[in-house]
C-alpha atoms as a PDB file:
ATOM      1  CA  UNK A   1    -343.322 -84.218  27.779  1.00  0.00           C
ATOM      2  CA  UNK A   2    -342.142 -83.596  24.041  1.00  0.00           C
ATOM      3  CA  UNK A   3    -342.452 -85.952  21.215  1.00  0.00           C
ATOM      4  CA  UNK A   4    -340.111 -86.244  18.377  1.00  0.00           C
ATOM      5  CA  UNK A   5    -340.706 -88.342  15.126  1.00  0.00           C
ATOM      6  CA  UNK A   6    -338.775 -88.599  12.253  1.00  0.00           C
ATOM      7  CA  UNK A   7    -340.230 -88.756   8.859  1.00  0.00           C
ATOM      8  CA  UNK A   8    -338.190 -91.483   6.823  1.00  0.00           C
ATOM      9  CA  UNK A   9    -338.309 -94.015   3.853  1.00  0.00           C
ATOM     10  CA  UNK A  10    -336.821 -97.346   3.284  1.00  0.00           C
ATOM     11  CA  UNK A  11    -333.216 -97.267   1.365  1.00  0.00           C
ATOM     12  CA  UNK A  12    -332.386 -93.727   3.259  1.00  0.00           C
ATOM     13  CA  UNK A  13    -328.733 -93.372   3.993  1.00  0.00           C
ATOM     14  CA  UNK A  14    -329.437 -90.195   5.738  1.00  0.00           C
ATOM     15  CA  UNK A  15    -332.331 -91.742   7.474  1.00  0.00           C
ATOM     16  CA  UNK A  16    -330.745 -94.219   9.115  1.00  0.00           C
ATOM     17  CA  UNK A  17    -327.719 -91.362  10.377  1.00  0.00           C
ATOM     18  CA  UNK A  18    -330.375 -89.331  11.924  1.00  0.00           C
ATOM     19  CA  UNK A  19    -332.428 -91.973  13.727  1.00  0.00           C
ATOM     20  CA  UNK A  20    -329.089 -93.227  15.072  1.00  0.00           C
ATOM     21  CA  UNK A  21    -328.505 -89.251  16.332  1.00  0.00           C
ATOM     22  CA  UNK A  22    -332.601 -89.127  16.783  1.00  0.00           C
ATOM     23  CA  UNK A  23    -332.178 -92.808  19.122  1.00  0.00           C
ATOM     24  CA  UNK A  24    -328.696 -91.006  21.068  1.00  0.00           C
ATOM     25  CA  UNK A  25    -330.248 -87.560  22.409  1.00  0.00           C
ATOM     26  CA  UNK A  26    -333.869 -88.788  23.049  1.00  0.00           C
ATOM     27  CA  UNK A  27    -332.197 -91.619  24.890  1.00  0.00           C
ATOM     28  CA  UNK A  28    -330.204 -89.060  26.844  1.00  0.00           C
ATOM     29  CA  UNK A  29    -332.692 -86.530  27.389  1.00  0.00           C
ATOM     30  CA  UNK A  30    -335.596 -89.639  28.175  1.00  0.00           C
ATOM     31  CA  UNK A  31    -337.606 -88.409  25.452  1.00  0.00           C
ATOM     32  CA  UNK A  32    -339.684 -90.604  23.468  1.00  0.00           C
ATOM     33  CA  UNK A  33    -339.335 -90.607  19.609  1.00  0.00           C
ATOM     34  CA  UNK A  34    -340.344 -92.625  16.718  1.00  0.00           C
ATOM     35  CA  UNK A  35    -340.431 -93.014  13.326  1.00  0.00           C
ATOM     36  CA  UNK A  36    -342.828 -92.501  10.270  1.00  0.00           C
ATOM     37  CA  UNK A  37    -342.429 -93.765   6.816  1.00  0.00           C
ATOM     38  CA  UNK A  38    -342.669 -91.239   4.602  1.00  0.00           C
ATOM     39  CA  UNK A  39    -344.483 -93.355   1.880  1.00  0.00           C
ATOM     40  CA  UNK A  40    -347.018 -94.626   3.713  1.00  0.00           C
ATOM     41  CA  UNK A  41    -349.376 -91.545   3.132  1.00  0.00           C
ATOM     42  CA  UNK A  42    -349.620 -89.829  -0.103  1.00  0.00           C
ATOM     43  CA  UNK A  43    -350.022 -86.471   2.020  1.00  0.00           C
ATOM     44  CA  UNK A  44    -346.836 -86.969   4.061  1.00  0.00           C
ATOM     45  CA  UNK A  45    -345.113 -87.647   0.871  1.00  0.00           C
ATOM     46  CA  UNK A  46    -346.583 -84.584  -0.809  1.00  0.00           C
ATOM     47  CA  UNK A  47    -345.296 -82.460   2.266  1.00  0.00           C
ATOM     48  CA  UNK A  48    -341.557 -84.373   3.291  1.00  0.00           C
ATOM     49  CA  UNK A  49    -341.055 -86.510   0.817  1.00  0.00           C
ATOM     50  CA  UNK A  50    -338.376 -84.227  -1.074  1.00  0.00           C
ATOM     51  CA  UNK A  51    -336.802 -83.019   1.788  1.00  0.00           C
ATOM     52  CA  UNK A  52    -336.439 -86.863   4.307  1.00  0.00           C
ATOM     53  CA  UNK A  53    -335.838 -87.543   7.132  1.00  0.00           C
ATOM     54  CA  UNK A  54    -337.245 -84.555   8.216  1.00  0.00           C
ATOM     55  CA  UNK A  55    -337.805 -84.093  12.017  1.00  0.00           C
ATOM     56  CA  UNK A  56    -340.952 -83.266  13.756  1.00  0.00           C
ATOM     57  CA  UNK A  57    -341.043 -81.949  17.379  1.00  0.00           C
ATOM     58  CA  UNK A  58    -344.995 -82.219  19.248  1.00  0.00           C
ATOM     59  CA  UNK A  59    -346.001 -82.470  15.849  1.00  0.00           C
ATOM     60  CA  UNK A  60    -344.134 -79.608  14.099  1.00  0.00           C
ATOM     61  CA  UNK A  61    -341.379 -79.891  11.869  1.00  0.00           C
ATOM     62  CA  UNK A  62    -337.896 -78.953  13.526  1.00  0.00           C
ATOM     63  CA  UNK A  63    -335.781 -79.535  10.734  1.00  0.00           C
ATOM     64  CA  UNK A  64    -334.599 -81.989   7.898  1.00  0.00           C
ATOM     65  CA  UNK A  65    -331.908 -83.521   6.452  1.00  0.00           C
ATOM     66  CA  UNK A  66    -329.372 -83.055   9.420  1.00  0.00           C
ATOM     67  CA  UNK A  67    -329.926 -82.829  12.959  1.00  0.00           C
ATOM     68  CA  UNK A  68    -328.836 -79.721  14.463  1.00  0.00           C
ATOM     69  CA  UNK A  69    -327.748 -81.114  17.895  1.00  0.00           C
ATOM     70  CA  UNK A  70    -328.123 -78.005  19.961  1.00  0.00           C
ATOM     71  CA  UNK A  71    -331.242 -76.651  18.373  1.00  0.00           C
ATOM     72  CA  UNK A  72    -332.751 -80.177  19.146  1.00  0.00           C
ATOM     73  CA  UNK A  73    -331.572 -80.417  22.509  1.00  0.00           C
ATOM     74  CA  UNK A  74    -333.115 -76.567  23.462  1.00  0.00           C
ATOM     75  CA  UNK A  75    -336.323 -77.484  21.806  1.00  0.00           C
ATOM     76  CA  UNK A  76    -336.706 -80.788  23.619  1.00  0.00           C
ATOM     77  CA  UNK A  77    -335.510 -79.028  27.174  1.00  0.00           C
ATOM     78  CA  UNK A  78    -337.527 -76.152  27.400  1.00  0.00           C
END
């Protein structure tokens, strides 16, 4: 079964639009997901922090900024 997390930080506008995205096709697809804050480790703000939320899938990133719905939905079905 995949994994998906997305990387975040408090105050993030576009954060909060992609968990909500994040939260509707995991929820559809009965994938499990979480989040990370960004902040909370100086490497994962070395690595993301420029570019949050940016989306990891089994540990890889998929993508950042915006979710690309379809892209998402193939990764997380095959």
């Amino acid at each position: 079964m995949h994994q998906v997390t997305v990387m975040t930080r408090a105050g993030c506008h576009l954060c909060e639009v992609a968990e909500a995205e994040i939260a509707r096709i995991c929820g559809e697809l009965g994938v499990p997901w979480s989040t990370a804050d960004v902040d909370s480790d100086p490497d994962w703000q070395a690595e993301y922090g420029d570019r949050v939320p940016v989306f990891l899938v089994d540990g890889a990133e998929h993508g950042y900024w915006r979710v690309e719905e379809d892209r998402l939905r193939s990764a997380l079905t095959a």
